[in-house]
C-alpha atoms as a PDB file:
ATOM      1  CA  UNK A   1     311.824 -35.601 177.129  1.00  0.00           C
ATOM      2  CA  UNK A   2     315.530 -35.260 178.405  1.00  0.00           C
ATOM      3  CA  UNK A   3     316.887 -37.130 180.898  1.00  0.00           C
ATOM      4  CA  UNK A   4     317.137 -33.536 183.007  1.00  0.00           C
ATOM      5  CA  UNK A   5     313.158 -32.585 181.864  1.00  0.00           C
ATOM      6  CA  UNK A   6     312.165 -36.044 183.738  1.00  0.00           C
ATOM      7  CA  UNK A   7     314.479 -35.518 186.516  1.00  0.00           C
ATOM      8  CA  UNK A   8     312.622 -31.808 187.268  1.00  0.00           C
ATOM      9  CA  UNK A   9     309.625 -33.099 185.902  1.00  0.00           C
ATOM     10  CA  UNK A  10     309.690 -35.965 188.236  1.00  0.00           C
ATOM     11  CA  UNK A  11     311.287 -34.300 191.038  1.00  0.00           C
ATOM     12  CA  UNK A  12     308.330 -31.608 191.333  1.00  0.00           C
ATOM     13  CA  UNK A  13     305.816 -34.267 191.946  1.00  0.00           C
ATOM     14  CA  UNK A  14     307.528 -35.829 194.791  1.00  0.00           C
ATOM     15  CA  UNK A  15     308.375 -32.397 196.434  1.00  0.00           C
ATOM     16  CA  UNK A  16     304.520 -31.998 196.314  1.00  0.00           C
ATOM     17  CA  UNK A  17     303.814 -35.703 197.698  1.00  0.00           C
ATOM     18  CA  UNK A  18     306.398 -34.404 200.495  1.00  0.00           C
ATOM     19  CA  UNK A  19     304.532 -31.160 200.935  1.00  0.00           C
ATOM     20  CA  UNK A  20     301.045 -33.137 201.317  1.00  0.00           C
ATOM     21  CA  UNK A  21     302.088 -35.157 203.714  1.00  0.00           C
ATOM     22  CA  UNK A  22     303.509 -32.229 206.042  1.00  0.00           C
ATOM     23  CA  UNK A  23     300.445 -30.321 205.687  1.00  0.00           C
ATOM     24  CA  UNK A  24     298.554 -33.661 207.040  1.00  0.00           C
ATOM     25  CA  UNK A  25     300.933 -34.074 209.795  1.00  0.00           C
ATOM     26  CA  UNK A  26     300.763 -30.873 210.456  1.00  0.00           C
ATOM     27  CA  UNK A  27     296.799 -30.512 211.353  1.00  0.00           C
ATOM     28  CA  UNK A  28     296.889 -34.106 212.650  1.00  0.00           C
ATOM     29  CA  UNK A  29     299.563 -33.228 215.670  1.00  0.00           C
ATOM     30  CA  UNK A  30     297.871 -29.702 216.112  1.00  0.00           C
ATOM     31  CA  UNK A  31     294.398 -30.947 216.528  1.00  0.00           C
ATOM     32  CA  UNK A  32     295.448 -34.332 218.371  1.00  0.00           C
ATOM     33  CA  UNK A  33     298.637 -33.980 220.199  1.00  0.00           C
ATOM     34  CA  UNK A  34     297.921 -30.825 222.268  1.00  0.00           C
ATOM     35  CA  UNK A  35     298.206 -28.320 219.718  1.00  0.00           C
ATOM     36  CA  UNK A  36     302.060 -28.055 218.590  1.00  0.00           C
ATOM     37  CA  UNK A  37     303.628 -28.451 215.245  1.00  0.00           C
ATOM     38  CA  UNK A  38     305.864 -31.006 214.175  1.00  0.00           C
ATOM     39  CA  UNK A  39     307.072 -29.892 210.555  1.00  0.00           C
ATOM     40  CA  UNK A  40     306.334 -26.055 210.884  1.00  0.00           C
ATOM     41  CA  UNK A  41     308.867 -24.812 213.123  1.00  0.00           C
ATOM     42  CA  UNK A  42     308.549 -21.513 212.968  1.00  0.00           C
ATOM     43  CA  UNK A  43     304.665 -21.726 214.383  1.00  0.00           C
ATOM     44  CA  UNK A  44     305.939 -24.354 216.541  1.00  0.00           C
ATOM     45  CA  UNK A  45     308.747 -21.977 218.242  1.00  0.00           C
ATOM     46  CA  UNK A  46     306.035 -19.197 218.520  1.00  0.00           C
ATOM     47  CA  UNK A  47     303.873 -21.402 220.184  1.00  0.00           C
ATOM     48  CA  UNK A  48     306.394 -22.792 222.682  1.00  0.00           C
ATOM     49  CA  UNK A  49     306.996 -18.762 223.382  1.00  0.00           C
ATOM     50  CA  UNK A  50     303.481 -18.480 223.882  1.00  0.00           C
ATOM     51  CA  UNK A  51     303.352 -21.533 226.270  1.00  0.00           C
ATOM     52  CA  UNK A  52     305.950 -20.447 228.374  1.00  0.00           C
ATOM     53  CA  UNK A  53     304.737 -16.542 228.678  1.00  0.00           C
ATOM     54  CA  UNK A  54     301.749 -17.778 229.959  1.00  0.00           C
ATOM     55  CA  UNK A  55     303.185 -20.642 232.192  1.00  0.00           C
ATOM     56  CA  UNK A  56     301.594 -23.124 230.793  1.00  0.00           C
ATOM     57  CA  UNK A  57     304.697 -25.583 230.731  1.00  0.00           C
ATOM     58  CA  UNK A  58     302.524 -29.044 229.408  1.00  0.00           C
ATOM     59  CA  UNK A  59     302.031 -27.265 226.326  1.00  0.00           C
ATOM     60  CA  UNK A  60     305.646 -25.615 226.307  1.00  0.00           C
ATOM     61  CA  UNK A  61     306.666 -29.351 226.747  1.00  0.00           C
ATOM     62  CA  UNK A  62     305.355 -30.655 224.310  1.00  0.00           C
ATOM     63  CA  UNK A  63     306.335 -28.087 221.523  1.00  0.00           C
ATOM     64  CA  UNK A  64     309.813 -28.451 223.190  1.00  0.00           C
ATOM     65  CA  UNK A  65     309.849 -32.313 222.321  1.00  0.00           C
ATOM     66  CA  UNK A  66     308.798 -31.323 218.612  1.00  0.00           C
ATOM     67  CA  UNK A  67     311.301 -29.091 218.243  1.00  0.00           C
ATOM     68  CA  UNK A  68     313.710 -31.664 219.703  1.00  0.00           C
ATOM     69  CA  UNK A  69     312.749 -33.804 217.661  1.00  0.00           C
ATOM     70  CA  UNK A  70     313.219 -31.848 214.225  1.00  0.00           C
ATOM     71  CA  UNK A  71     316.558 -30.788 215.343  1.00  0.00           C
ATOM     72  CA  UNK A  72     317.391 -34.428 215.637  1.00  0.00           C
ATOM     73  CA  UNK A  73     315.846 -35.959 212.859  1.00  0.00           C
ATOM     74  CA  UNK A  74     318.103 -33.037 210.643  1.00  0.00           C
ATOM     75  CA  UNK A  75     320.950 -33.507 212.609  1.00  0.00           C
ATOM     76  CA  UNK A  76     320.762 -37.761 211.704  1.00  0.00           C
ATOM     77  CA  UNK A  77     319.767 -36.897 208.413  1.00  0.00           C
ATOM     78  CA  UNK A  78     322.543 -34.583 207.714  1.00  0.00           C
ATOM     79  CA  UNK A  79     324.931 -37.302 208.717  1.00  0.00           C
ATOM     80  CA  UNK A  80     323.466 -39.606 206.148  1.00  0.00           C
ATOM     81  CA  UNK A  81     323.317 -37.194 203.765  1.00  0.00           C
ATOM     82  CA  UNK A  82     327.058 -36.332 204.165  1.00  0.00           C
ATOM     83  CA  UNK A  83     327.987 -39.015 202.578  1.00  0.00           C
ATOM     84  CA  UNK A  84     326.091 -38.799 199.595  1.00  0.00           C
ATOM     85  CA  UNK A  85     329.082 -36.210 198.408  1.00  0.00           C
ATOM     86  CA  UNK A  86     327.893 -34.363 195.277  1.00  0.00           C
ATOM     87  CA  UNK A  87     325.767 -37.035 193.611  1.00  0.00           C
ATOM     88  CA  UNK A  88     322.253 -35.826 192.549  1.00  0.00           C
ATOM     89  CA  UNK A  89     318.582 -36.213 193.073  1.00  0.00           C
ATOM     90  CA  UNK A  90     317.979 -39.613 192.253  1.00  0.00           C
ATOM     91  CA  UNK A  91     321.293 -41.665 193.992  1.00  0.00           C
ATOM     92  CA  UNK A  92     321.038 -43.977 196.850  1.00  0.00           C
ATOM     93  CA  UNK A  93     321.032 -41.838 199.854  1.00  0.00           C
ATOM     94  CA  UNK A  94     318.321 -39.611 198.902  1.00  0.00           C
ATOM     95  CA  UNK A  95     316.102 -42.623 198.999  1.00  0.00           C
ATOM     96  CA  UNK A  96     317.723 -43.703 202.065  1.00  0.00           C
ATOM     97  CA  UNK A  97     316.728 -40.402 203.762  1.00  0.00           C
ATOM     98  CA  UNK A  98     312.684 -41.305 202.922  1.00  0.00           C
ATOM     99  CA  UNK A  99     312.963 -44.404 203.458  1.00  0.00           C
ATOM    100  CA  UNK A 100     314.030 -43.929 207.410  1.00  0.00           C
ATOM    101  CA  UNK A 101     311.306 -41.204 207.184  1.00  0.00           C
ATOM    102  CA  UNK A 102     308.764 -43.480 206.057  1.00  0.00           C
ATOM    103  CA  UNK A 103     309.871 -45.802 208.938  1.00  0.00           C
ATOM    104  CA  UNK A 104     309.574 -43.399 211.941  1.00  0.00           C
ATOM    105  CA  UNK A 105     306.373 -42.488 210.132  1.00  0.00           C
ATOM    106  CA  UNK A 106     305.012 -46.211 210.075  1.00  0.00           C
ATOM    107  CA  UNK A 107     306.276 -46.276 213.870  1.00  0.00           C
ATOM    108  CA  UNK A 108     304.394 -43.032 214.496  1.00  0.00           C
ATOM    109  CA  UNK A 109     301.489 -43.747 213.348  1.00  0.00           C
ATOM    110  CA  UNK A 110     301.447 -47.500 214.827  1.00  0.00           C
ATOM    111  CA  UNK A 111     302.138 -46.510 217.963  1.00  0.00           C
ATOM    112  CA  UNK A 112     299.507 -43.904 217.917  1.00  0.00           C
ATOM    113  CA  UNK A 113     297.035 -46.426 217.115  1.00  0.00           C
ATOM    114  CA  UNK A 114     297.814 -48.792 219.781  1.00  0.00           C
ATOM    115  CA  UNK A 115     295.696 -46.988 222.222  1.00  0.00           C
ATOM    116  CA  UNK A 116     293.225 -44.848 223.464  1.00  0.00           C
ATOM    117  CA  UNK A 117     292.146 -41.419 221.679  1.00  0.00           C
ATOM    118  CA  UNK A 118     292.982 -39.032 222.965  1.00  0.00           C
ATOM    119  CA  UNK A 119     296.813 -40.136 224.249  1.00  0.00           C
ATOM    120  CA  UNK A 120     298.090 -39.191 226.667  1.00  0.00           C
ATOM    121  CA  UNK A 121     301.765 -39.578 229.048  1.00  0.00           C
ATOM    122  CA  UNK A 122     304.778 -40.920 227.323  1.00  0.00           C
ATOM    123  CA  UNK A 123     302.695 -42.521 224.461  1.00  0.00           C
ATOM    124  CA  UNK A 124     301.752 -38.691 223.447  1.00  0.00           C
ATOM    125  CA  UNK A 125     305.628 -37.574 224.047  1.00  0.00           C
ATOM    126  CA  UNK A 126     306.797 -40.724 221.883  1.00  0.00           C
ATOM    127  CA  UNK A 127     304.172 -39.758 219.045  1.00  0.00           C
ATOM    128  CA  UNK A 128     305.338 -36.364 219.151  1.00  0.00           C
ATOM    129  CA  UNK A 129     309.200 -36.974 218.606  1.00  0.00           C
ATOM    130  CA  UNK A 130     308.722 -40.079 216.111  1.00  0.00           C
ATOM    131  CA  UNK A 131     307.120 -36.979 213.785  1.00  0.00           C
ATOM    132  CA  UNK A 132     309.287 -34.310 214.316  1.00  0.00           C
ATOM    133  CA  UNK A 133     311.932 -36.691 213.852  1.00  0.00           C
ATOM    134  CA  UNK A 134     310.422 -38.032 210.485  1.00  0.00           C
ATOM    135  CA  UNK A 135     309.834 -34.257 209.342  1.00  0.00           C
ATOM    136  CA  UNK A 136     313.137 -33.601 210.084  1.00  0.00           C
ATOM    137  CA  UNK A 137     314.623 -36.490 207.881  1.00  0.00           C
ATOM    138  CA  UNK A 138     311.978 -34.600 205.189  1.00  0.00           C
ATOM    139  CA  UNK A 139     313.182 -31.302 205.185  1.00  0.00           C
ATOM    140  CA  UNK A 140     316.872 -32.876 204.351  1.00  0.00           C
ATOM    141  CA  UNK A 141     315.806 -35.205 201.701  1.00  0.00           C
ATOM    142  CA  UNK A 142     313.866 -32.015 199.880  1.00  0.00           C
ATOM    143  CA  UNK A 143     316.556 -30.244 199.931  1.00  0.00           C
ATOM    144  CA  UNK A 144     318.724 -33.258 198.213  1.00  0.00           C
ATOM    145  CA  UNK A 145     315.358 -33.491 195.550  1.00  0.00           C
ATOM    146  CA  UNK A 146     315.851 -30.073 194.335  1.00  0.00           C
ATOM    147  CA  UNK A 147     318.310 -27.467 193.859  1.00  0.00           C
ATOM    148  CA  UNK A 148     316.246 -24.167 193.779  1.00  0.00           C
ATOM    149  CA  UNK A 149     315.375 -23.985 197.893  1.00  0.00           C
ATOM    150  CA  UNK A 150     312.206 -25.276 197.422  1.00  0.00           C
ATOM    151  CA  UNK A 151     310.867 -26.167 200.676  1.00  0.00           C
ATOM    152  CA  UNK A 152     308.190 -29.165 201.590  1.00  0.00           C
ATOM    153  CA  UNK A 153     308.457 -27.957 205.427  1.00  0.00           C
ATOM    154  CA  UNK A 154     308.572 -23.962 205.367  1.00  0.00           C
ATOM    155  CA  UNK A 155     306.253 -21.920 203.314  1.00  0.00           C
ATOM    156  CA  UNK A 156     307.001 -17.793 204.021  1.00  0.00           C
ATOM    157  CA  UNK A 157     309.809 -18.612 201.903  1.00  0.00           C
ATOM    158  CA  UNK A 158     307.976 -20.194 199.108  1.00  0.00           C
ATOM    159  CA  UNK A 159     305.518 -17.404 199.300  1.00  0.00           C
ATOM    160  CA  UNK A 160     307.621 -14.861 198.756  1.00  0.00           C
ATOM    161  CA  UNK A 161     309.382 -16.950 196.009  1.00  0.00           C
ATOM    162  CA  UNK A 162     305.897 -17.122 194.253  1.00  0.00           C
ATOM    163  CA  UNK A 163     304.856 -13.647 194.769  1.00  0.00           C
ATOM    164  CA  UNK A 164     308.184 -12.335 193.436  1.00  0.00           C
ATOM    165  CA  UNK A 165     308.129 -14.177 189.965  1.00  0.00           C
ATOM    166  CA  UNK A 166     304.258 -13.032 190.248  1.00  0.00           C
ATOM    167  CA  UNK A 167     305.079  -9.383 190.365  1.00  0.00           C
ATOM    168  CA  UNK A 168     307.899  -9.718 188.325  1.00  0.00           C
ATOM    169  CA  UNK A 169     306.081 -11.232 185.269  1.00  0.00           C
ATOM    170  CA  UNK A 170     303.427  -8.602 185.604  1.00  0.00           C
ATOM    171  CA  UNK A 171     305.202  -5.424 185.900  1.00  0.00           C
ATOM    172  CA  UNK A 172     308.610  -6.251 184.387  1.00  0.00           C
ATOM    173  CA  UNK A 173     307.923  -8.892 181.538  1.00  0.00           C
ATOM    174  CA  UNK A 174     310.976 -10.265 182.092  1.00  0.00           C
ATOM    175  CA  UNK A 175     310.806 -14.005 183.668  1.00  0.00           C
ATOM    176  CA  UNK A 176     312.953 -16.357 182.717  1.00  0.00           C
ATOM    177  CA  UNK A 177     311.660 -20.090 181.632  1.00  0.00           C
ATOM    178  CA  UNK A 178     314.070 -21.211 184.504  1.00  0.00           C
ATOM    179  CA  UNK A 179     311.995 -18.979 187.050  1.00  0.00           C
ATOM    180  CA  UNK A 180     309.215 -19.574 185.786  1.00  0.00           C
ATOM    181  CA  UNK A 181     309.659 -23.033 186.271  1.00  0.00           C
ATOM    182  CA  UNK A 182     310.852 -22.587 189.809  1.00  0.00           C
ATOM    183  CA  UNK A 183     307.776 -20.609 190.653  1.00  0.00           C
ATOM    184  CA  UNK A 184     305.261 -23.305 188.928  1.00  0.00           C
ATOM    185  CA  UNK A 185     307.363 -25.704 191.604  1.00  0.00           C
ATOM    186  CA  UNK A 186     306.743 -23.326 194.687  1.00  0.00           C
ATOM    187  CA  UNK A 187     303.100 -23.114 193.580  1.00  0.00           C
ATOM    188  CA  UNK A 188     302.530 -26.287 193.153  1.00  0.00           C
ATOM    189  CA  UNK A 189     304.345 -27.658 196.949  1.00  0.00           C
ATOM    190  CA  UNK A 190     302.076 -24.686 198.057  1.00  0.00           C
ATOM    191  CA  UNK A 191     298.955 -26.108 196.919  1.00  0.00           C
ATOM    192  CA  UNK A 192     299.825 -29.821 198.040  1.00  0.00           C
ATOM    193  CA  UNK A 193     300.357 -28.681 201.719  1.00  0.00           C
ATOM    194  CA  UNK A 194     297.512 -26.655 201.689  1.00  0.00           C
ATOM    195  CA  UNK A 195     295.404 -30.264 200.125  1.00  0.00           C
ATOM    196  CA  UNK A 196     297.333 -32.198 202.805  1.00  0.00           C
ATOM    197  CA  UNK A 197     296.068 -29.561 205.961  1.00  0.00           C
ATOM    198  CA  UNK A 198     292.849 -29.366 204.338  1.00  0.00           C
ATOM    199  CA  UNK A 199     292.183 -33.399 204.058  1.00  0.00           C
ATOM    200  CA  UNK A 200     293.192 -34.006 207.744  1.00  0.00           C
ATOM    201  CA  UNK A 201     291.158 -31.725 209.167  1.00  0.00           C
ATOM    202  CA  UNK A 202     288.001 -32.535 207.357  1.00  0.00           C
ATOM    203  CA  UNK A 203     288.632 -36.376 207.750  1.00  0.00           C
ATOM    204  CA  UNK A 204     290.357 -36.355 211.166  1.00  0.00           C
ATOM    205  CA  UNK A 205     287.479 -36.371 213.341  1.00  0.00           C
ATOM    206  CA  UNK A 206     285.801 -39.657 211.778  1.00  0.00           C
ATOM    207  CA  UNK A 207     288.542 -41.537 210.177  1.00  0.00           C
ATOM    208  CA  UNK A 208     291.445 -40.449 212.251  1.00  0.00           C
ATOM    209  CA  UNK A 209     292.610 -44.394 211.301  1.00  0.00           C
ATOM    210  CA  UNK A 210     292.798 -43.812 208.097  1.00  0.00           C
ATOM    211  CA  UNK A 211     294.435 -39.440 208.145  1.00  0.00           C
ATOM    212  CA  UNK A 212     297.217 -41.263 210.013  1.00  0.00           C
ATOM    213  CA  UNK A 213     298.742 -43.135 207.431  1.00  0.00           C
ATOM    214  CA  UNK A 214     298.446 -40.411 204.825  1.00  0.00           C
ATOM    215  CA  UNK A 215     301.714 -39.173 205.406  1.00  0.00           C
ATOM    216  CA  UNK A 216     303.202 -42.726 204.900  1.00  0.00           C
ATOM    217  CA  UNK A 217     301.203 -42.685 201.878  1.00  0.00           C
ATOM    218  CA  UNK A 218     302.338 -39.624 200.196  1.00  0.00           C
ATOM    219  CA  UNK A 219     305.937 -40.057 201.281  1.00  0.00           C
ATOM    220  CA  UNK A 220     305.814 -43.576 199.469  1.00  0.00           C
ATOM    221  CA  UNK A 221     304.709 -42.423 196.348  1.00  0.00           C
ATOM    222  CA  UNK A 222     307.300 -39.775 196.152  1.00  0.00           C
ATOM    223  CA  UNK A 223     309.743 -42.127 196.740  1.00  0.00           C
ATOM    224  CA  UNK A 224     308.341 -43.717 193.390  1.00  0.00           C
ATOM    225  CA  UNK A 225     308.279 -40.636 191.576  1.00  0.00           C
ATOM    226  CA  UNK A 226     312.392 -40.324 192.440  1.00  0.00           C
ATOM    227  CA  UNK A 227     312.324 -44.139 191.553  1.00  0.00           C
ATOM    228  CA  UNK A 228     310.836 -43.464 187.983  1.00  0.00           C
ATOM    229  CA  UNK A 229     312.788 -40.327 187.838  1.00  0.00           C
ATOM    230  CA  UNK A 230     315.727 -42.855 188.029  1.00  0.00           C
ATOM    231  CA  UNK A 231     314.430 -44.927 185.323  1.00  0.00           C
ATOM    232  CA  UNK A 232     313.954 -42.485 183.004  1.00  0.00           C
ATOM    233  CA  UNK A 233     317.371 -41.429 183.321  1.00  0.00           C
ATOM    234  CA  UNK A 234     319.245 -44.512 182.883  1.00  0.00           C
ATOM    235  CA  UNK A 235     316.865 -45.495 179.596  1.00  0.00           C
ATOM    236  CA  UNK A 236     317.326 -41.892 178.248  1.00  0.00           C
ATOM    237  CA  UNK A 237     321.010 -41.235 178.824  1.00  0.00           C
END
C-alpha cells in the first residue's frame, strides 16, 4: 500500500465515523430537543419555515439557535482552518478541528446529563448550540479529510453523487477507478449516517445515557483513523 492508498484508505473510514456520529446527533436532538436538527441544515431551515408559518415561535427558536449555532461553529472553524494553508489531510489543524469538536461534544453531552429528561429553559438552548456548534466544526474538518466534496453533514449531494456513477456504470460503461472510488466513499458515509440515525433511535428511549456519547465516540475513533493515516505515511514515504 502507498502512502496515498492509506491516506484515502484511511481517510474514508473516518469520513464514515464522522457521518455516524451526525446521523446519531441528528435523531438524538430531533427526538429530545423539541424536534430541530443540528447537523442537517437544510431540514433544519425547512423546519424553522414551518415553525414560523404556523406561529409557533418555541419551535422556530429553537431551530434558530441550531442554525446559529452551525453558522458559528463553521465560521470558528474556518478561522482555524485558515491557517492550515495548503497542507493535507493528516497535518495538525485538521486534528485540531475534531479535537474542539469532540470537546463541545463532551460539553454537550455532559451538560445534557446533568439534569432532568426532558430539559427544558436555557439548559435545552445551551444543549442545542454546543451541537450545532460541534457539527459545524465537523462539516469543516470533512471537508479538510477529503478532496472529492464528500460530505459527513449533507446527503442530497452525496445521493446524487452515488446515483450518477450508478447510472453511469450501467448505461455508459465508462467509470473511472477514481470515480468509482469516490462513489464507494459517498456510499459508504451514506450508510454510516443512516447506522448512526438508526442506532439512536432504537436505543434512545432506554439508554439515552449511553446514545449520548456516541457521537464522542465515533468522532474519537476517526480522529485515530487520521492518526494511523499519519503513521502510515511517515513509515511508507
Amino acid at each position: 500500500m502507498t502512502p496515498a492508498e492509506a491516506r484515502v484508505g484511511y481517510g474514508g473510514i473516518a469520513l464514515a465515523w464522522l457521518s455516524l456520529a451526525s446521523g446519531c446527533t441528528d435523531v438524538l436532538t430531533f427526538l429530545k430537543l423539541g424536534e430541530c436538527f443540528t447537523s442537517a441544515m437544510t431540514g433544519n431551515m425547512a423546519l424553522l419555515a414551518v415553525a414560523i408559518g404556523r406561529g409557533q415561535m418555541l419551535a422556530a427558536s429553537r431551530s434558530l439557535t441550531a442554525l446559529l449555532g452551525f453558522v458559528l461553529g463553521a465560521a470558528l472553524a474556518t478561522l482555524v482552518d485558515a491557517r492550515a494553508g495548503t497542507q493535507v489531510r493528516s497535518d495538525p489543524h485538521l486534528r485540531r478541528l475534531l479535537l474542539i469538536e469532540i470537546a463541545f461534544l463532551g460539553v454537550c453531552a455532559a451538560l445534557w446529563r446533568a439534569g432532568p429528561d426532558p430539559i427544558h429553559g436555557v439548559r435545552l438552548y445551551a444543549v442545542i448550540l454546543l451541537s450545532a456548534v460541534s457539527m459545524g466544526f465537523q462539516g469543516v474538518g470533512a471537508r479538510r479529510i477529503n478532496s472529492d466534496g464528500i460530505s459527513t453533514i449533507v446527503f442530497t449531494s452525496v445521493l446524487i453523487s452515488i446515483v450518477g456513477s450508478l447510472t453511469r456504470t450501467l448505461f455508459q460503461r465508462a467509470g473511472s477507478a477514481a470515480s468509482a472510488a469516490v462513489s464507494g466513499a459517498s456510499v459508504g458515509t451514506f450508510a454510516a449516517y443512516c447506522c448512526g440515525a438508526a442506532l439512536a433511535g432504537v436505543l434512545v428511549t432506554q439508554y439515552l445515557g449511553w446514545v449520548l456519547w456516541m457521537p464522542v465516540a465515533a468522532v474519537l475513533l476517526a480522529l485515530g483513523c487520521l492518526e494511523l493515516a499519519s503513521r502510515k505515511e511517515r513509515g511508507l514515504a
